[in-house]
Protein backbone atom coordinates (compact mmCIF):
# COMPACT_ATOMS: atom_id res chain seq x y z
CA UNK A 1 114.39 84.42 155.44
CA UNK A 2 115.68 81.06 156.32
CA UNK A 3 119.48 79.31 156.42
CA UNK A 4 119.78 76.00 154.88
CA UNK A 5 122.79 73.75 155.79
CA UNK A 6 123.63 71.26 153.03
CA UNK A 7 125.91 68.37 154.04
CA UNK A 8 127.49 66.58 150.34
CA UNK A 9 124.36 64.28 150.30
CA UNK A 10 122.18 67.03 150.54
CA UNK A 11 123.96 68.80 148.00
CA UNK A 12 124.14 66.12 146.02
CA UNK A 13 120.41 65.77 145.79
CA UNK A 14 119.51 69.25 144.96
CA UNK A 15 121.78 69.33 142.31
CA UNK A 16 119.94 65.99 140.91
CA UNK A 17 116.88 67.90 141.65
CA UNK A 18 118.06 71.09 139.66
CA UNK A 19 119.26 69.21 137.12
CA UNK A 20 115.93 67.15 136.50
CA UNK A 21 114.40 70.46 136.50
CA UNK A 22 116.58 71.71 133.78
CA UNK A 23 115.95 68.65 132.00
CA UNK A 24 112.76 68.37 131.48
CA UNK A 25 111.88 71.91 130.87
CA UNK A 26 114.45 72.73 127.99
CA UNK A 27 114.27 70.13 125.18
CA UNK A 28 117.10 71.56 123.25
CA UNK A 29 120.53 70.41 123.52
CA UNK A 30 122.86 73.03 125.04
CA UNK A 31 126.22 74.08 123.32
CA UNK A 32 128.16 74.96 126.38
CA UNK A 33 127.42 74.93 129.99
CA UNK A 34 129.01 77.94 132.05
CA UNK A 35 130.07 77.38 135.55
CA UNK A 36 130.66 80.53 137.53
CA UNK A 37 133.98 79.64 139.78
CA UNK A 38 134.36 78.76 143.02
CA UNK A 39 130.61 77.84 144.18
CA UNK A 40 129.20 77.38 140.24
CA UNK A 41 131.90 75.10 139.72
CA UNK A 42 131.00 72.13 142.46
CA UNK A 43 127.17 72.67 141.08
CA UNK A 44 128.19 72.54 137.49
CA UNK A 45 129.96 68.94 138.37
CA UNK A 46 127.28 67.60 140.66
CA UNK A 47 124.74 69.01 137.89
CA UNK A 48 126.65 66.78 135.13
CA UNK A 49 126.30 63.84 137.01
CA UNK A 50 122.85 63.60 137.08
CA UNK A 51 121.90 65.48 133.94
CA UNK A 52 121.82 63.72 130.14
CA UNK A 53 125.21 63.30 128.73
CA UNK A 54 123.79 63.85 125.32
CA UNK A 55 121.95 67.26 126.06
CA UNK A 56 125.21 69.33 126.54
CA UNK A 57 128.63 69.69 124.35
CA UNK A 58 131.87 71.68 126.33
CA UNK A 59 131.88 72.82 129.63
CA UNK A 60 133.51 76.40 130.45
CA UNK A 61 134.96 77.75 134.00
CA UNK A 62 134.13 81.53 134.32
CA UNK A 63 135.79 83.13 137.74
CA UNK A 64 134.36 86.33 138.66
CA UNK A 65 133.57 87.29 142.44
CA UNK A 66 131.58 89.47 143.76
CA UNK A 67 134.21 92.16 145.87
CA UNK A 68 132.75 91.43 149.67
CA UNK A 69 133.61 87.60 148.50
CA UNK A 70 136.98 87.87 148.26
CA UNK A 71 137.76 89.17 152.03
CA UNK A 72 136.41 86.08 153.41
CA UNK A 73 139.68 84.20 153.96
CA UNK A 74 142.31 83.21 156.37
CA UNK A 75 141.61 84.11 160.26
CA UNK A 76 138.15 85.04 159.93
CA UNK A 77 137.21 81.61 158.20
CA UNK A 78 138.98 79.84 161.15
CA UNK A 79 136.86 82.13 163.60
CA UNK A 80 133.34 81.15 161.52
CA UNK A 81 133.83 77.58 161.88
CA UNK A 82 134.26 77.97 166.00
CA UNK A 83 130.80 79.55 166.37
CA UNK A 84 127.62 77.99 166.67
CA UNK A 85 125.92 77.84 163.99
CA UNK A 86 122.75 79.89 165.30
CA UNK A 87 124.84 82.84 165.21
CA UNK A 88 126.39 81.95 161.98
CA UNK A 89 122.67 81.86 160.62
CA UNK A 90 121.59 85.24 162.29
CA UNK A 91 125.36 86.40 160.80
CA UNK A 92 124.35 85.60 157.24
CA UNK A 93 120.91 86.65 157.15
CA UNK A 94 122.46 90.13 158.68
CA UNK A 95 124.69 90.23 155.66
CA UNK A 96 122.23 89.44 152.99
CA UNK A 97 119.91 92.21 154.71
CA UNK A 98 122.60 94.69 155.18
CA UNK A 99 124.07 93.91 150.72
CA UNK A 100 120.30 94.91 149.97
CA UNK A 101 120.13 97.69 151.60
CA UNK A 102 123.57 99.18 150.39
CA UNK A 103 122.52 98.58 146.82
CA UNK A 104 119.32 100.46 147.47
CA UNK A 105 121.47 103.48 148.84
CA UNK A 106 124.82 103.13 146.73
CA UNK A 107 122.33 101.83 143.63
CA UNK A 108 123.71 98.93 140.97
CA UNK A 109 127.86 98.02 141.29
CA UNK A 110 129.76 98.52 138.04
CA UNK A 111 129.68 95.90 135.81
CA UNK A 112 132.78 93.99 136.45
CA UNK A 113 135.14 92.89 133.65
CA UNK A 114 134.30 88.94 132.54
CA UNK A 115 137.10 87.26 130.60
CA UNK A 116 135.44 84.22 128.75
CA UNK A 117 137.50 81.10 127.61
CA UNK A 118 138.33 80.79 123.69
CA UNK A 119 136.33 77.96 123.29
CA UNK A 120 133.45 79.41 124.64
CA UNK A 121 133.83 82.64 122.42
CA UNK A 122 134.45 80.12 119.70
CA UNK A 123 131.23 78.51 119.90
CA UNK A 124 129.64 81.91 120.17
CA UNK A 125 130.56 82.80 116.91
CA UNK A 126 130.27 80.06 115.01
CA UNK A 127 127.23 78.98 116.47
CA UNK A 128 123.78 81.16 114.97
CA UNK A 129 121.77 80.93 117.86
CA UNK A 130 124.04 78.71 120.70
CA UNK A 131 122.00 77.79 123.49
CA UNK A 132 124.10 78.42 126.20
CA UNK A 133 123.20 77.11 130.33
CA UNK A 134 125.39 79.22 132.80
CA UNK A 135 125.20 77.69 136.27
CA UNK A 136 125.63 78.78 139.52
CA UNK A 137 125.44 78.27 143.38
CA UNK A 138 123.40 81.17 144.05
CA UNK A 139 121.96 84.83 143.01
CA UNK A 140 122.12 87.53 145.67
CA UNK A 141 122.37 90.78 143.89
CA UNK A 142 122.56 88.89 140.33
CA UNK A 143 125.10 91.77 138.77
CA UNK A 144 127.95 88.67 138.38
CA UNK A 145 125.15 86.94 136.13
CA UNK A 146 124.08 90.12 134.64
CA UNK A 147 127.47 90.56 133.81
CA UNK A 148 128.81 87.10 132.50
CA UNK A 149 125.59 86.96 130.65
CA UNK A 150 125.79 90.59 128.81
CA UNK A 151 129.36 89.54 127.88
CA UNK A 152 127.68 86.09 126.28
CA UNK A 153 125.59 88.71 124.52
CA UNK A 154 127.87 90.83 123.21
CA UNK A 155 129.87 88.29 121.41
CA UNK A 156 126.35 87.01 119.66
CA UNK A 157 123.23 88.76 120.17
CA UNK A 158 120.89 85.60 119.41
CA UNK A 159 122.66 83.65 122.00
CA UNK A 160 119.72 81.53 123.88
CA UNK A 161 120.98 81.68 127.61
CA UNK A 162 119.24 79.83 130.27
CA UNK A 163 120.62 80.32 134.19
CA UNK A 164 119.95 77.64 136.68
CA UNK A 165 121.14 78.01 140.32
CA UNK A 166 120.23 76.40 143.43
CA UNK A 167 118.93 79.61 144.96
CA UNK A 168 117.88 83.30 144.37
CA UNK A 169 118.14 84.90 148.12
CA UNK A 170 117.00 88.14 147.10
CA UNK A 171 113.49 89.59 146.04
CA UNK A 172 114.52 91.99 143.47
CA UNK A 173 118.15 90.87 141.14
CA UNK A 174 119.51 92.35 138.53
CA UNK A 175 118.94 89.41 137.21
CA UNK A 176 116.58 86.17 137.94
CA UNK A 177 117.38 82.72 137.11
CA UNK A 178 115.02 80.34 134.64
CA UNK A 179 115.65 77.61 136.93
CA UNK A 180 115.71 77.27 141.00
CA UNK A 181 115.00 75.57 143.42
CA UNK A 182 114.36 78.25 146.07
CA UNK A 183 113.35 81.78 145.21
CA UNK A 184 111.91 82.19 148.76
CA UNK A 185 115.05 84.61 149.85
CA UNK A 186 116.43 81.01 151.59
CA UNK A 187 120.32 81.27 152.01
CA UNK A 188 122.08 77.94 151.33
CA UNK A 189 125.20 76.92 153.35
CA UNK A 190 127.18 74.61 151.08
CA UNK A 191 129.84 72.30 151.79
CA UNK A 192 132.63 74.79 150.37
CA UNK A 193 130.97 77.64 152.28
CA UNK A 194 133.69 79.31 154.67
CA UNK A 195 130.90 78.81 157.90
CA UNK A 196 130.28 75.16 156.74
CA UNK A 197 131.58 73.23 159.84
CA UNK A 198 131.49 69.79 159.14
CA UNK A 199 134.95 69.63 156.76
């Protein structure tokens, strides 16, 4: 397991990278392209900037969180960004180890609720088979993907859904991503990340 910091250049160039991949692996134009808020979202615009105009219509926002995401705030993201980043490293690889092995003991989380936009649901039922990209920063236990994906599936069956995300940190996901750039278990820092220090 390794920790990769990416400064906005670097990010910037893998989402070029990812989006090259995407590009010349699906032919097909897709309908809509999902971007899972908050980290999704800054991939889904660096993605569009480097990927074909023409091979995509509307793009959606879909917020859903994973729960140990949303206690990362206030003091203790003031108290990441004064250590050095060694421990920050040995901090997140701790983490990833220690989500693994509470799914293994407490087994899959339930499927949280996912609220799609209208337009997306519009385009999911008028559409016979939409061909639908959902994008994201990363896949650790994959049951946010699982989830926004089932609910893509539930409104039309035939839906064609590809999932591209920078990285997949974990050997076993719920669910596992048709496009990546690591699948090696390597955990990505990210400008937006709370332990990112250079703001």
């Amino acid at each position: 397991m390794q920790v990769l910091t990416l400064d906005p250049n670097a990010f910037e160039r893998h989402a070029e990278q990812l989006a090259m991949m995407v590009a010349e692996n699906e032919c097909k134009k897709f309908d809509a392209l999902v971007a899972v808020r908050r980290g999704g979202a800054f991939v889904c615009d660096s993605f569009c900037r480097h990927f074909p105009e023409d091979r995509y219509g509307a793009r959606f926002d879909v917020k859903l969180q994973r729960p140990s995401t949303k206690h990362k705030n206030g003091t203790v993201n003031r108290l990441l960004r004064c250590l050095p980043t060694s421990i920050l490293n040995l901090m997140r690889m701790a983490e990833s180890k220690l989500l693994s092995l509470r799914r293994n003991v407490k087994g899959r989380a339930p499927a949280p609720k996912v609220e799609l936009p209208e337009g997306l649901v519009s385009i999911l039922q008028e559409a016979n088979t939409p061909h639908i990209l959902v994008i994201d920063d990363a896949i650790d236990s994959g049951d946010t993907l699982f989830a926004i994906s089932a609910a893509l599936k539930e409104i039309n069956p035939e839906a064609e859904i590809r999932i591209a995300v920078m990285t997949e940190t974990t050997g076993h996901p719920h669910i596992h991503a048709d496009f990546t750039l690591y699948r090696n278990k390597t955990l990505l820092r990210f400008p937006w990340s709370n332990d990112y220090k250079h703001r």
